[in-house]
N, C-alpha and C. Protein backbone atom coordinates (compact mmCIF):
# COMPACT_ATOMS: atom_id res chain seq x y z
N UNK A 1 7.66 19.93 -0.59
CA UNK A 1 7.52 18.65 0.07
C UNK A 1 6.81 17.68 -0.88
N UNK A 2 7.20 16.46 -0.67
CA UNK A 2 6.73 15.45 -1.84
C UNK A 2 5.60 14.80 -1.15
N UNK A 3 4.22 15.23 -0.70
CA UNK A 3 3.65 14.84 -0.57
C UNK A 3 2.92 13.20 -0.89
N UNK A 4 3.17 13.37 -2.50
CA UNK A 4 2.45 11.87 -2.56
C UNK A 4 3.73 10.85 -2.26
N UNK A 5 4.87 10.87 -2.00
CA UNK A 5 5.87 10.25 -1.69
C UNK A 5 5.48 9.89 -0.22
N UNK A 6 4.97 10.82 0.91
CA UNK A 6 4.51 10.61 2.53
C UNK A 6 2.88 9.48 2.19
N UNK A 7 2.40 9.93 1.28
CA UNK A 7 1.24 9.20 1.18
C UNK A 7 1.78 7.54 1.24
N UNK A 8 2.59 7.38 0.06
CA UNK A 8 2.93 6.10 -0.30
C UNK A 8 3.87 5.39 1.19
N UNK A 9 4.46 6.50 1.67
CA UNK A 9 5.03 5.73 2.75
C UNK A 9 3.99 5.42 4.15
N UNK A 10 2.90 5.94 4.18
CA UNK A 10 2.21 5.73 4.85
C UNK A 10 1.27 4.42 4.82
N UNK A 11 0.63 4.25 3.35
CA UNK A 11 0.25 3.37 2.87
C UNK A 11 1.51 1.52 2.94
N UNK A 12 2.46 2.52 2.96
CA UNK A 12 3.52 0.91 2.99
C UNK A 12 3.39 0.16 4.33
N UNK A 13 3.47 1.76 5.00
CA UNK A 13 3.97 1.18 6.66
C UNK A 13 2.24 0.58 6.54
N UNK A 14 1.44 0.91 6.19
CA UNK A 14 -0.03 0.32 7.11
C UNK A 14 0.14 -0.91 6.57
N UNK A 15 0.40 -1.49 5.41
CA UNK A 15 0.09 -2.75 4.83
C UNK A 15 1.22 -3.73 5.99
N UNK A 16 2.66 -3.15 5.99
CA UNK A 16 3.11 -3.70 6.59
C UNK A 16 2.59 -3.66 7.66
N UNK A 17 1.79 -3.41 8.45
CA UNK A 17 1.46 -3.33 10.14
C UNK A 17 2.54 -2.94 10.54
N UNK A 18 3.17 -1.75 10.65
CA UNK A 18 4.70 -0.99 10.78
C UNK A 18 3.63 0.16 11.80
N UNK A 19 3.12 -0.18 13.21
CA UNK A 19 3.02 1.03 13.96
C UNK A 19 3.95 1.78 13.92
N UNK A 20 5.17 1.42 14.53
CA UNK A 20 5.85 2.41 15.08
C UNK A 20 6.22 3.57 13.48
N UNK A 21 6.02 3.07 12.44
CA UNK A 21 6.01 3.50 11.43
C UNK A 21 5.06 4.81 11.20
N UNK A 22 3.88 4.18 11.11
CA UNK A 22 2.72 4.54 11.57
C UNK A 22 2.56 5.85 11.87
N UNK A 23 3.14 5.88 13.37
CA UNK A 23 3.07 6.98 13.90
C UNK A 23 4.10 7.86 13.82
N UNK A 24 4.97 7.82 13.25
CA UNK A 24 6.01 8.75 12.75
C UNK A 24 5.62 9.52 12.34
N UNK A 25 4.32 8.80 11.36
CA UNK A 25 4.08 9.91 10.31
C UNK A 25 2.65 10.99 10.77
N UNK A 26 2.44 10.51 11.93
CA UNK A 26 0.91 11.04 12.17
C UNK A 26 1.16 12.48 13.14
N UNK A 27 0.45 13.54 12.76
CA UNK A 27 0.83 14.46 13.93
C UNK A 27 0.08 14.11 15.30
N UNK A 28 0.26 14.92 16.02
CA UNK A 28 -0.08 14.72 17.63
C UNK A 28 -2.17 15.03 17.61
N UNK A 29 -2.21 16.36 16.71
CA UNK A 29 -3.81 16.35 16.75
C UNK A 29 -4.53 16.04 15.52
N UNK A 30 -3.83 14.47 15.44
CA UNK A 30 -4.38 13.65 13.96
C UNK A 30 -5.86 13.70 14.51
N UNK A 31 -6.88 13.60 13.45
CA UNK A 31 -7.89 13.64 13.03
C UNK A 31 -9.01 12.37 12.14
N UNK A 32 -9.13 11.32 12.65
CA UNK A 32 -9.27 9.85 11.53
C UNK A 32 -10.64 9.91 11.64
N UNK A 33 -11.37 9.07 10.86
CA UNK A 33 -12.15 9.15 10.23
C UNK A 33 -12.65 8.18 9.41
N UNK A 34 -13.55 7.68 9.24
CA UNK A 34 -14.04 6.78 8.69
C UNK A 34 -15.27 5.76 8.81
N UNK A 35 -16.03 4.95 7.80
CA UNK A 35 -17.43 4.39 7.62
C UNK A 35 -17.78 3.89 9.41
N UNK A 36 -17.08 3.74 10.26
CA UNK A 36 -16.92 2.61 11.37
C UNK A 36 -16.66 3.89 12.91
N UNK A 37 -15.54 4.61 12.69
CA UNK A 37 -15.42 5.55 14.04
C UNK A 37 -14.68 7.21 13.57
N UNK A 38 -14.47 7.49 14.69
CA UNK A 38 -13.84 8.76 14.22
C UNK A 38 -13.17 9.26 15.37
N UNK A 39 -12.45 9.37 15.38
CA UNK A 39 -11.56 9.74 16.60
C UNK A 39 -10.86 10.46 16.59
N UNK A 40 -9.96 11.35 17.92
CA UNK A 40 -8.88 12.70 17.69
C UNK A 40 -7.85 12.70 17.94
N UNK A 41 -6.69 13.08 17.59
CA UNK A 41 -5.49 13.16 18.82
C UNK A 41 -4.69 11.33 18.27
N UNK A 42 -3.52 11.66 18.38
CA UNK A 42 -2.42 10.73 17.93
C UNK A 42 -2.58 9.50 18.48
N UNK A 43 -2.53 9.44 19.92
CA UNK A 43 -3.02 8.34 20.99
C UNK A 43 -4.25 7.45 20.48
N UNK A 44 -5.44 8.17 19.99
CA UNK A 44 -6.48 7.39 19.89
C UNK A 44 -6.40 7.01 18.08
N UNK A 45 -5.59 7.45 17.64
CA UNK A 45 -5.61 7.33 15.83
C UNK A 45 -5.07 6.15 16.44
N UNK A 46 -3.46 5.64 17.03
CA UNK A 46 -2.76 4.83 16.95
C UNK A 46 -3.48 3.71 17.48
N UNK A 47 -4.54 3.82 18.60
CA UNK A 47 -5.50 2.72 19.23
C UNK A 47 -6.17 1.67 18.14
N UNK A 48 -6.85 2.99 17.22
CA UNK A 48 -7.31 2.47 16.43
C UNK A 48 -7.08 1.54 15.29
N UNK A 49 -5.88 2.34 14.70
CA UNK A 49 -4.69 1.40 14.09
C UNK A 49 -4.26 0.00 14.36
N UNK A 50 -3.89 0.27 15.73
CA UNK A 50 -3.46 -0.85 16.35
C UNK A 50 -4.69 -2.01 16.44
N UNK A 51 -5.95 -2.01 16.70
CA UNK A 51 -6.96 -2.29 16.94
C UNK A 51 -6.92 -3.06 14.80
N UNK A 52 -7.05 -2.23 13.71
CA UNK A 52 -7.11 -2.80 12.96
C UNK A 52 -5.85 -3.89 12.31
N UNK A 53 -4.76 -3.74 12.58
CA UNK A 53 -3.93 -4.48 12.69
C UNK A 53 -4.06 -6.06 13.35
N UNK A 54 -4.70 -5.66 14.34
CA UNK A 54 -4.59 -7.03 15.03
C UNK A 54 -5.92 -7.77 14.75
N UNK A 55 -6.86 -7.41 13.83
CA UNK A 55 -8.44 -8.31 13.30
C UNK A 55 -7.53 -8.70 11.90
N UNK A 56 -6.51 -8.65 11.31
CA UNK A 56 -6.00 -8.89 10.10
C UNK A 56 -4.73 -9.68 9.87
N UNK A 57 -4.84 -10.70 9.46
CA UNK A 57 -3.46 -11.29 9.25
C UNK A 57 -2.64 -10.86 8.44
N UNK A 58 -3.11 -10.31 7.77
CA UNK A 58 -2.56 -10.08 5.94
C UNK A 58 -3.47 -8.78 6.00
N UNK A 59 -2.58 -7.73 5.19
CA UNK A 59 -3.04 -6.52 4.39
C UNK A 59 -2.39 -6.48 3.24
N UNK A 60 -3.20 -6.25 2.05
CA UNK A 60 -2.22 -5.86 1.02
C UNK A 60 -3.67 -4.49 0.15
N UNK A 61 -2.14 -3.37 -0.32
CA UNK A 61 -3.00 -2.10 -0.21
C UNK A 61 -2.24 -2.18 -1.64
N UNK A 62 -3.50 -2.17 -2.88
CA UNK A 62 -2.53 -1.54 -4.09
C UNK A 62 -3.54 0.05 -4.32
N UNK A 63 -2.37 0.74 -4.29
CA UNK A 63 -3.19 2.27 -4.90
C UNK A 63 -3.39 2.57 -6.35
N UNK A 64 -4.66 2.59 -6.52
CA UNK A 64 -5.13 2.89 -8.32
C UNK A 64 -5.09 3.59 -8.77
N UNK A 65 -5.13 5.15 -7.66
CA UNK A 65 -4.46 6.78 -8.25
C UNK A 65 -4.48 7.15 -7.05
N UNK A 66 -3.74 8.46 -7.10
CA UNK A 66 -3.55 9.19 -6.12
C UNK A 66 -3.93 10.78 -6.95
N UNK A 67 -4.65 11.87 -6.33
CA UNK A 67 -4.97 12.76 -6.81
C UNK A 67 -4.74 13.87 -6.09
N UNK A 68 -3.77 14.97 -6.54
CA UNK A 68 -3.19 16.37 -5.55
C UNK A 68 -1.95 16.05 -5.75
N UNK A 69 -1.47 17.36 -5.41
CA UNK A 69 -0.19 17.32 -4.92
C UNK A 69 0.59 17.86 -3.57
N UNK A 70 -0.50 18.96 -3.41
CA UNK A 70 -0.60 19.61 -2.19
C UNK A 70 -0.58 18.85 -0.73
N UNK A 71 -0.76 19.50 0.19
CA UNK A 71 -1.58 18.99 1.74
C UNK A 71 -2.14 18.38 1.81
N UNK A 72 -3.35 18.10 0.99
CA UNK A 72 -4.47 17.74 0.82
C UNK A 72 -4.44 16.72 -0.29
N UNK A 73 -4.76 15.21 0.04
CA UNK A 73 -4.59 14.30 -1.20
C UNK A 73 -5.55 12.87 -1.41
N UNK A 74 -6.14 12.24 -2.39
CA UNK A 74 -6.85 11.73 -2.68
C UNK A 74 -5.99 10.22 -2.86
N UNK A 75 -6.31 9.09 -2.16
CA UNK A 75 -5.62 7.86 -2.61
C UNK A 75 -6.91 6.98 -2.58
N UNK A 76 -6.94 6.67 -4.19
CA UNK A 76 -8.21 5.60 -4.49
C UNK A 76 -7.32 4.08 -4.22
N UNK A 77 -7.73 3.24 -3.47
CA UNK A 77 -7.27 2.11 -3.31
C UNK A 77 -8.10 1.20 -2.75
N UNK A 78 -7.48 -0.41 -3.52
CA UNK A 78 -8.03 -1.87 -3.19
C UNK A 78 -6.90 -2.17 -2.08
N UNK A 79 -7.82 -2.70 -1.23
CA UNK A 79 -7.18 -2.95 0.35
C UNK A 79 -7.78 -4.47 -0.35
N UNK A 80 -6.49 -5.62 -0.21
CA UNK A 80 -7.57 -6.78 0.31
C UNK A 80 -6.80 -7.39 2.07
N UNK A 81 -7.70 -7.58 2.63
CA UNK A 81 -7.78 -8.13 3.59
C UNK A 81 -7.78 -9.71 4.20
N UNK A 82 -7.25 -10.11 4.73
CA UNK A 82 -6.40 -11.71 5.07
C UNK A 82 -6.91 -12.68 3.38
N UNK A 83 -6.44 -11.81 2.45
CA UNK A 83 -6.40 -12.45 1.12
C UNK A 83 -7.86 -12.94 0.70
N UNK A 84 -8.81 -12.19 1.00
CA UNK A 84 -10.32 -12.36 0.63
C UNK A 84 -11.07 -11.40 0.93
N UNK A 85 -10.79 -10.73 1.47
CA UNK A 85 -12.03 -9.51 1.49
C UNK A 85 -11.41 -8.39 1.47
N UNK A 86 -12.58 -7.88 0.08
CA UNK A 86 -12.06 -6.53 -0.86
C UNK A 86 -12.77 -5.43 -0.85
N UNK A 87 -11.61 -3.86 -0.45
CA UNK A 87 -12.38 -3.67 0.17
C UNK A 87 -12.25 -2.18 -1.04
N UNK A 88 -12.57 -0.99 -1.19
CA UNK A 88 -12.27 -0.42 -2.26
C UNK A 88 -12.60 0.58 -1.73
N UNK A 89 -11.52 2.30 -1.28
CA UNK A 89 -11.57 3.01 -0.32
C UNK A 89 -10.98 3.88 -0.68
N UNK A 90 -11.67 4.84 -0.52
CA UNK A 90 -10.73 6.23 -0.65
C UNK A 90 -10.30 7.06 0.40
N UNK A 91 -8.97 7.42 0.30
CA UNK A 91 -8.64 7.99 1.94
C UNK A 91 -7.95 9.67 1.04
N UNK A 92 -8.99 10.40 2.23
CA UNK A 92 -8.37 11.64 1.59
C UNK A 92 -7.21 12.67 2.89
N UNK A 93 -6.39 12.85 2.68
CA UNK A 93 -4.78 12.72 3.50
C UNK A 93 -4.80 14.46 3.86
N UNK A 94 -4.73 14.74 4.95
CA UNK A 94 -4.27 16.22 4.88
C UNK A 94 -3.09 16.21 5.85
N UNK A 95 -1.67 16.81 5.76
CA UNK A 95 -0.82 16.88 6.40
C UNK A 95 -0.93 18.54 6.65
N UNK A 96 0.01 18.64 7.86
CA UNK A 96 0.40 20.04 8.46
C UNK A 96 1.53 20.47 7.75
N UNK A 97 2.36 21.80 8.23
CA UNK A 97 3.03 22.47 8.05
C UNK A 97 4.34 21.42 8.23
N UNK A 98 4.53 20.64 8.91
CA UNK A 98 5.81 19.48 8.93
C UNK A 98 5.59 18.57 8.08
N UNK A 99 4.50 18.54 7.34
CA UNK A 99 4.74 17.33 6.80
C UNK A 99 4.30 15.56 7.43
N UNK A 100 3.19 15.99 8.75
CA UNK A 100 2.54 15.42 9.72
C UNK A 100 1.25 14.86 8.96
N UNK A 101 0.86 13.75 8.55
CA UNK A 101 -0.51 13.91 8.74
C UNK A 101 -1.37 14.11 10.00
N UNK A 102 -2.07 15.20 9.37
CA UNK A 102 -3.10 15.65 10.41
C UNK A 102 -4.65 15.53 10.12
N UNK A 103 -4.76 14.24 8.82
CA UNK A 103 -6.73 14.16 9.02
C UNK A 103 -6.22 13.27 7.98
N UNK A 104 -6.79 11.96 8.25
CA UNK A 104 -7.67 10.92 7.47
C UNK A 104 -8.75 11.06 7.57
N UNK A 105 -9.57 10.73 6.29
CA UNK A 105 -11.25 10.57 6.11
C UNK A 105 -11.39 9.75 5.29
N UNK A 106 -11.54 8.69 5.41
CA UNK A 106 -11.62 7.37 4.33
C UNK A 106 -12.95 7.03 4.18
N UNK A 107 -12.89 6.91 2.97
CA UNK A 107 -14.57 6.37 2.31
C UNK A 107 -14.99 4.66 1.71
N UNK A 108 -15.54 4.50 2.20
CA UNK A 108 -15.52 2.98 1.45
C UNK A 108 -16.66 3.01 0.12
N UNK A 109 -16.01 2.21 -0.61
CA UNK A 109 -17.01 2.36 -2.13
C UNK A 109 -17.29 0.88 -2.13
N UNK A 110 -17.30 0.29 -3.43
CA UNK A 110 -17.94 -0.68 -3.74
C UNK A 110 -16.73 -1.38 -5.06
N UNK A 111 -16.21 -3.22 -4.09
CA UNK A 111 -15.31 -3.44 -5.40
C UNK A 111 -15.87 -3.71 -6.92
């Protein structure tokens, strides 16, 4: 499975605000994570999602590396946000046996 290929499509659909995208890719006992909340289960990942989608007019996500190849994967990336605020984040990706992600844990650094 081409893992960093699901990464990048994940990363597309978020910039685009592509829920239904979104959640294609998320399994049912996704796992998210991050500086702000943390939440379980597909329903409340997508809340959340949805929730950041709609504080943002504009997303644009360029990825600076991606690290793994496995399940388990590292995407260093500049998020900027409604074209001014930068945000510089690492999201580390674990998918299941389908090919589901099943755990975001995103870190925020410093641009």
């Amino acid at each position: 499975m081409d893992y960093q290929a699901l990464v990048r499509a994940y990363l597309q659909a978020y910039a685009s605000k592509d829920l239904a995208a979104v959640a294609d890719l998320f399994a049912e006992d996704i796992q998210l994570r991050d500086w702000n909340i943390s939440v379980s289960g597909k329903a409340a990942a997508l809340d959340e999602t949805r929730k950041n989608f709609a504080g943002a007019d504009s997303l644009a996500i360029d990825i600076l590396a991606l690290h793994g190849k496995g399940p388990s994967l590292a995407a260093e990336l500049k998020i900027l946000v409604n074209g001014r605020i930068d945000l510089r984040v690492v999201d580390v990706i674990d998918f299941d046996a389908a090919g589901r992600i099943c755990a975001i844990r995103a870190y925020l650094g410093r641009p």
